[in-house]
C-alpha atoms as a PDB file:
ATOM      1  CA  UNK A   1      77.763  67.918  36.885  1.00  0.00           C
ATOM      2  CA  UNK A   2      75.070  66.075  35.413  1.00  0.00           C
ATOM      3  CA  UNK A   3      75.154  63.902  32.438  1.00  0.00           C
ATOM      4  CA  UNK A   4      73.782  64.860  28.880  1.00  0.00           C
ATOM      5  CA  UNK A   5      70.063  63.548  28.602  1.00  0.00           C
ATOM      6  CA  UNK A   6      71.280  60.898  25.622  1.00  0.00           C
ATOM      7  CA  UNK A   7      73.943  59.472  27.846  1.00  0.00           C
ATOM      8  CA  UNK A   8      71.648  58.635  30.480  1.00  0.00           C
ATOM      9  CA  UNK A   9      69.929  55.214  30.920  1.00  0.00           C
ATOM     10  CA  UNK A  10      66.101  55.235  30.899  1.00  0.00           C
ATOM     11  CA  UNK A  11      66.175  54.284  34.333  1.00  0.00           C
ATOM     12  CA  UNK A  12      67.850  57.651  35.032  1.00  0.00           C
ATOM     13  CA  UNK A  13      65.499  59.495  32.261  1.00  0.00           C
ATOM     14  CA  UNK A  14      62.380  58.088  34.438  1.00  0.00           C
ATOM     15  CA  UNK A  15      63.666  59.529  37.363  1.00  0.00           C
ATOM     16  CA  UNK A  16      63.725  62.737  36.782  1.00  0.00           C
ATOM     17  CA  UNK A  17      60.580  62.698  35.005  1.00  0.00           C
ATOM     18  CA  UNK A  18      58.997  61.302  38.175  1.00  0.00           C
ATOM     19  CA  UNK A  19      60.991  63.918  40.491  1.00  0.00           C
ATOM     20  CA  UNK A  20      59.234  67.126  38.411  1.00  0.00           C
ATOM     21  CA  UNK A  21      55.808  64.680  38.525  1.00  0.00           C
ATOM     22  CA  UNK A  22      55.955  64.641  42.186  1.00  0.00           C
ATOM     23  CA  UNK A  23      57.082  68.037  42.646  1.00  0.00           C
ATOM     24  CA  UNK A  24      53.938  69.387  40.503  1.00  0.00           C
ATOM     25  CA  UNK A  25      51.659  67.111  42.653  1.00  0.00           C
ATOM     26  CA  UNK A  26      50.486  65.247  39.468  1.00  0.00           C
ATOM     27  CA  UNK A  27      48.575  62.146  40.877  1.00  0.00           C
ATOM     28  CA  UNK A  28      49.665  58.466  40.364  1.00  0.00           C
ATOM     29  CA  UNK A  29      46.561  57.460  38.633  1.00  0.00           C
ATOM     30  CA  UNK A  30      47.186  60.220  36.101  1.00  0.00           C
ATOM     31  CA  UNK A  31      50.563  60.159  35.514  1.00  0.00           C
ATOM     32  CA  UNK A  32      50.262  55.680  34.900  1.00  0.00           C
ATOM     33  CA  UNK A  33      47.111  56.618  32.496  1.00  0.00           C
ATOM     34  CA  UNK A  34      49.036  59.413  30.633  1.00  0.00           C
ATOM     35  CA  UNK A  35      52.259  56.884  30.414  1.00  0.00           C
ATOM     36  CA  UNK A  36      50.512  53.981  29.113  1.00  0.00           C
ATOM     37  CA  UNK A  37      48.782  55.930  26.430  1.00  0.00           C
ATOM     38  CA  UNK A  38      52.018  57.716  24.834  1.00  0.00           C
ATOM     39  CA  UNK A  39      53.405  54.822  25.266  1.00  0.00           C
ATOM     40  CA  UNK A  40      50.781  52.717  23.118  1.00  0.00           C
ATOM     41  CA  UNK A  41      50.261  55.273  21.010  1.00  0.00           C
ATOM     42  CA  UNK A  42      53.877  55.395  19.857  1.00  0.00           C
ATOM     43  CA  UNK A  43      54.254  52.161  19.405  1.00  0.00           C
ATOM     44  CA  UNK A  44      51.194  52.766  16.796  1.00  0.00           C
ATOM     45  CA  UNK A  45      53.059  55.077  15.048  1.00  0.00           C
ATOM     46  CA  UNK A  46      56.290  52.457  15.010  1.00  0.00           C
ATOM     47  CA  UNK A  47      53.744  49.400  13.408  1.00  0.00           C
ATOM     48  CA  UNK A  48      51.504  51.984  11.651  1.00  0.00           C
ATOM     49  CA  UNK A  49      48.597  50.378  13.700  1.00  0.00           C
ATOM     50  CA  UNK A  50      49.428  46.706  13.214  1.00  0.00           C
ATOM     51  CA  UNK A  51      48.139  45.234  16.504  1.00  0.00           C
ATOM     52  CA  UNK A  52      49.326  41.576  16.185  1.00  0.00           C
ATOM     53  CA  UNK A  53      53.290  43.238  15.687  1.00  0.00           C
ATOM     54  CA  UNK A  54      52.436  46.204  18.763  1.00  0.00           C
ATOM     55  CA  UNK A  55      51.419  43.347  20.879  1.00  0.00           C
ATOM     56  CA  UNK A  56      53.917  40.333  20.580  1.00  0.00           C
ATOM     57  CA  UNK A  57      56.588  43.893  20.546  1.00  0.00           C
ATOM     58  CA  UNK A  58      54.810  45.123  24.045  1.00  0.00           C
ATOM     59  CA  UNK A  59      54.613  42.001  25.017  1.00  0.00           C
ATOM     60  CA  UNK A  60      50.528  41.543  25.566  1.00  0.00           C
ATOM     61  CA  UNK A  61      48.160  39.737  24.412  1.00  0.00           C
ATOM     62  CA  UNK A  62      46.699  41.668  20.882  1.00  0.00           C
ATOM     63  CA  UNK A  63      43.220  41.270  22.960  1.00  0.00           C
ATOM     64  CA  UNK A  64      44.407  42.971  25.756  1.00  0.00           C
ATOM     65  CA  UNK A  65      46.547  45.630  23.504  1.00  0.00           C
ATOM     66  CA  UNK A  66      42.606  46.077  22.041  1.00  0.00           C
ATOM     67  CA  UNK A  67      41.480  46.502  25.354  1.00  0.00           C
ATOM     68  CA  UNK A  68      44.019  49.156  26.361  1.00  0.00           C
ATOM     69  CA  UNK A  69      42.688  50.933  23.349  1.00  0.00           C
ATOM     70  CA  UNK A  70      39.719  50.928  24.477  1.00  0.00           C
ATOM     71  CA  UNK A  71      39.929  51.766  27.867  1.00  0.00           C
ATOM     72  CA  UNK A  72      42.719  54.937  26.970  1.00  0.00           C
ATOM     73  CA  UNK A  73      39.904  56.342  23.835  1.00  0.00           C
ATOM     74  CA  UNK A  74      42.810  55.892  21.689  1.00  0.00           C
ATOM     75  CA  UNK A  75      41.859  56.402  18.114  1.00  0.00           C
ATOM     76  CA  UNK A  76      43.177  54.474  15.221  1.00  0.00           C
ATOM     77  CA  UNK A  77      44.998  57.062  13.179  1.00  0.00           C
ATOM     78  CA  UNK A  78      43.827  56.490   9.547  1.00  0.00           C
END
């Protein structure tokens, strides 16, 4: 028997999120782009867009985290 989904340990979590990924054939390069922009993106929604506190919390450089931006056509919700 398997364990509830909020007992498990992200480690765990990722794993079966990868499993179904590689099941449906999704390719690496997708899947890494799709990650990185939730993840960015919800960590906008945590600082309500303040790059200097998403940075030093993501542990970047705030020119990089601009960069990432950028690069992923994330928008900056307004």
């Amino acid at each position: 028997m398997s364990k509830k989904f909020e007992e498990m340990s992200i480690h765990q979590k990722l794993e079966n999120l990868i499993h179904d990924m590689v099941e449906k054939e999704i390719h690496l390069k997708e899947a890494l782009f799709e990650f990185e922009k939730i993840y960015i993106e919800t960590a906008s929604a945590k600082y309500r867009g303040n790059k200097t506190k998403m940075a030093e919390a993501l542990g970047i450089h705030r020119n990089t985290l601009h960069n990432r931006f950028r690069a992923l056509k994330i928008k900056k919700k307004r």
